[in-house]
Protein backbone atom coordinates (compact mmCIF):
# COMPACT_ATOMS: atom_id res chain seq x y z
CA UNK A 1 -12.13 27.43 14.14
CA UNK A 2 -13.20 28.14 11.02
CA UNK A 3 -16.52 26.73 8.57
CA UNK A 4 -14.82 27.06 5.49
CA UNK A 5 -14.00 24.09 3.38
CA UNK A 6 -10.89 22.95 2.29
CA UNK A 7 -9.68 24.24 -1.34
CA UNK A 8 -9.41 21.88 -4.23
CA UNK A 9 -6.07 21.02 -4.08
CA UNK A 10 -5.77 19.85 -0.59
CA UNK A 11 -9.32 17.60 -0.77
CA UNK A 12 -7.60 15.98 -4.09
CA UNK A 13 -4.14 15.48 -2.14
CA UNK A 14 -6.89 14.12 0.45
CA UNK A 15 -7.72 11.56 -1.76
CA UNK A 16 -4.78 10.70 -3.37
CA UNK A 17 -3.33 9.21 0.18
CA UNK A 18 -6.60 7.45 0.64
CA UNK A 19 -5.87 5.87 -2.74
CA UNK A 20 -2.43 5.20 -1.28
CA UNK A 21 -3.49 3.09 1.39
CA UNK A 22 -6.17 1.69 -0.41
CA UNK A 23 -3.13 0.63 -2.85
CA UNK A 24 -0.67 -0.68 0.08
CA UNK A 25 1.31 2.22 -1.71
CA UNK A 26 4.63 2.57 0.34
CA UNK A 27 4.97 5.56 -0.88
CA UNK A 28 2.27 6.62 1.76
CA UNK A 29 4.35 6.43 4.36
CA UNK A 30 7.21 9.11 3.26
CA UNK A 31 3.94 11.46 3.39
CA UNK A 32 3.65 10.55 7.15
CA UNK A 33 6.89 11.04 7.78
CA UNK A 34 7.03 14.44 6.53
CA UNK A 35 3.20 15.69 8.63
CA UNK A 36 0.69 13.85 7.22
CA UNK A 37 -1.20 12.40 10.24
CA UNK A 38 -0.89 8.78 10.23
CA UNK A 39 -4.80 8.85 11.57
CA UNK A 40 -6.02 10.72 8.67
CA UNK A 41 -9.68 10.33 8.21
CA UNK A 42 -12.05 10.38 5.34
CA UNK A 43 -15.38 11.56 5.55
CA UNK A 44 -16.83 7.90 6.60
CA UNK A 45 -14.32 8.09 9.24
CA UNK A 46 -11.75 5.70 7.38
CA UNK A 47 -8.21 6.37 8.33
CA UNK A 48 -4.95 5.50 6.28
CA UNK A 49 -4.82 2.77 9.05
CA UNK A 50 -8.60 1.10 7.94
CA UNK A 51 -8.32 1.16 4.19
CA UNK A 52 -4.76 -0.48 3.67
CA UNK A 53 -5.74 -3.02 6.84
CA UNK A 54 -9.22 -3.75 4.90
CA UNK A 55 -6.98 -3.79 1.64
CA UNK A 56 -5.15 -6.47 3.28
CA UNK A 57 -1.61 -5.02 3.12
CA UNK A 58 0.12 -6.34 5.50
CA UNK A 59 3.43 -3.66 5.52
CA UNK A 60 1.60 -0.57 4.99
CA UNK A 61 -0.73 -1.45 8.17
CA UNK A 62 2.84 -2.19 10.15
CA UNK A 63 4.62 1.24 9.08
CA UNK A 64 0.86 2.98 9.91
CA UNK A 65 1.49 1.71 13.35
CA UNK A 66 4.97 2.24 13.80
CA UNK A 67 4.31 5.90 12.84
CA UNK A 68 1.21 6.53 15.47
CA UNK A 69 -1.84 5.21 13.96
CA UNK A 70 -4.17 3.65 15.91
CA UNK A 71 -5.15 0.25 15.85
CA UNK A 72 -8.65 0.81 17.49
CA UNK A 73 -9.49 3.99 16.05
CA UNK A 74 -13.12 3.18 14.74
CA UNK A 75 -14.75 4.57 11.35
CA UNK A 76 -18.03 6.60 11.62
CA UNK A 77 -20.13 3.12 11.30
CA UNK A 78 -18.30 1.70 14.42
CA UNK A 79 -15.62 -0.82 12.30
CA UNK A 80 -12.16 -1.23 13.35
CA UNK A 81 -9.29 -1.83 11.58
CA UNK A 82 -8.85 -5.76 13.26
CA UNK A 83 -12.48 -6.18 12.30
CA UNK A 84 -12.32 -5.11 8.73
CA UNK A 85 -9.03 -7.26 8.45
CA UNK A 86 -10.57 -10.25 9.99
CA UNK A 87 -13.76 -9.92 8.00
CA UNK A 88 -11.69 -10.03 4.81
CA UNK A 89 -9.67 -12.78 6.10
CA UNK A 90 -6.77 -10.84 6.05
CA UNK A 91 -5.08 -13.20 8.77
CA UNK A 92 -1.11 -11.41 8.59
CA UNK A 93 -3.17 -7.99 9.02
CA UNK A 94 -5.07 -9.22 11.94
CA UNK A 95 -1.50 -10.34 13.31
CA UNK A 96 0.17 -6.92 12.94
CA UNK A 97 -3.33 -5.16 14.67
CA UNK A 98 -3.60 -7.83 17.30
CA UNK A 99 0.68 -7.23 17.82
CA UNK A 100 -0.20 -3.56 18.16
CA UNK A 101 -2.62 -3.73 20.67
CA UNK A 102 -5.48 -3.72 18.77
CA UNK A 103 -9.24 -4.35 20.95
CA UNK A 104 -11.06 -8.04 19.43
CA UNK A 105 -14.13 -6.57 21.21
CA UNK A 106 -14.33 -3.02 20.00
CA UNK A 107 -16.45 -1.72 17.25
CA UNK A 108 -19.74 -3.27 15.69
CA UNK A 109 -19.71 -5.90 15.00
CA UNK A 110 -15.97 -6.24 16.50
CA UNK A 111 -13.40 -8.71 15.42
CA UNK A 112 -14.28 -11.13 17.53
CA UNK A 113 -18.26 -11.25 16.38
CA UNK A 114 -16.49 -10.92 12.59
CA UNK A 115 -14.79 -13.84 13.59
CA UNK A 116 -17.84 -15.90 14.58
CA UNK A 117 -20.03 -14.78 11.85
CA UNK A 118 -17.31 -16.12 9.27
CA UNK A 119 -15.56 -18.89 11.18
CA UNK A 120 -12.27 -17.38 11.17
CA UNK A 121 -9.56 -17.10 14.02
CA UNK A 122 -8.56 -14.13 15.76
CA UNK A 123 -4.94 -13.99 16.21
CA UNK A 124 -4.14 -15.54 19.85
């Protein structure tokens, strides 16, 4: 393993997919589908999965999963993707994450405290 950083152009393709999913960009996904990593992580720890489920778009979230990504993978603050959607009262993201498997008890504060704080329903 090696310390060096990554070069320019791959830290601005970086963050041009995190603007993607940030977007709900469909356009994401062909990306994944040729070797992006459909758990790509920022430096907070955001994946492509957290930032188009906190964005509140609903397909992007469904083709994240349907290509690998993982519906409890946690940021580095401890938020999941089902907590960041029910916080936002993304309701039809919480659906797709809750379809997928995702944990209502994982993370800080996890969905299901989210849930509580804001009086909102976690998908049954």
């Amino acid at each position: 393993m090696t310390d060096e950083m990554p070069d320019d152009d791959v830290v601005a393709f970086a963050s041009r997919l995190f603007d993607l999913a940030r977007a709900g960009d469909q356009a994401l996904l062909a990306c994944v589908d040729q070797g992006v990593s459909a758990d790509l992580a920022n430096g907070a720890g955001d994946t492509l999965l957290m930032l188009a489920a906190y964005s509140g778009h609903a397909a992007l979230v469904a083709g994240l999963i349907e290509r690998g990504a993982d519906p409890n993978r946690a940021n580095d603050r401890g938020q999941t993707p089902l907590a960041g959607a029910v916080f936002k009262g993304h309701d039809d993201v919480a659906r797709i994450l809750a379809d997928a498997g995702a944990d209502p008890d994982a993370g800080t504060p996890s969905a299901r405290e989210a849930a509580a704080m804001f009086g909102r329903e976690l998908p049954a």
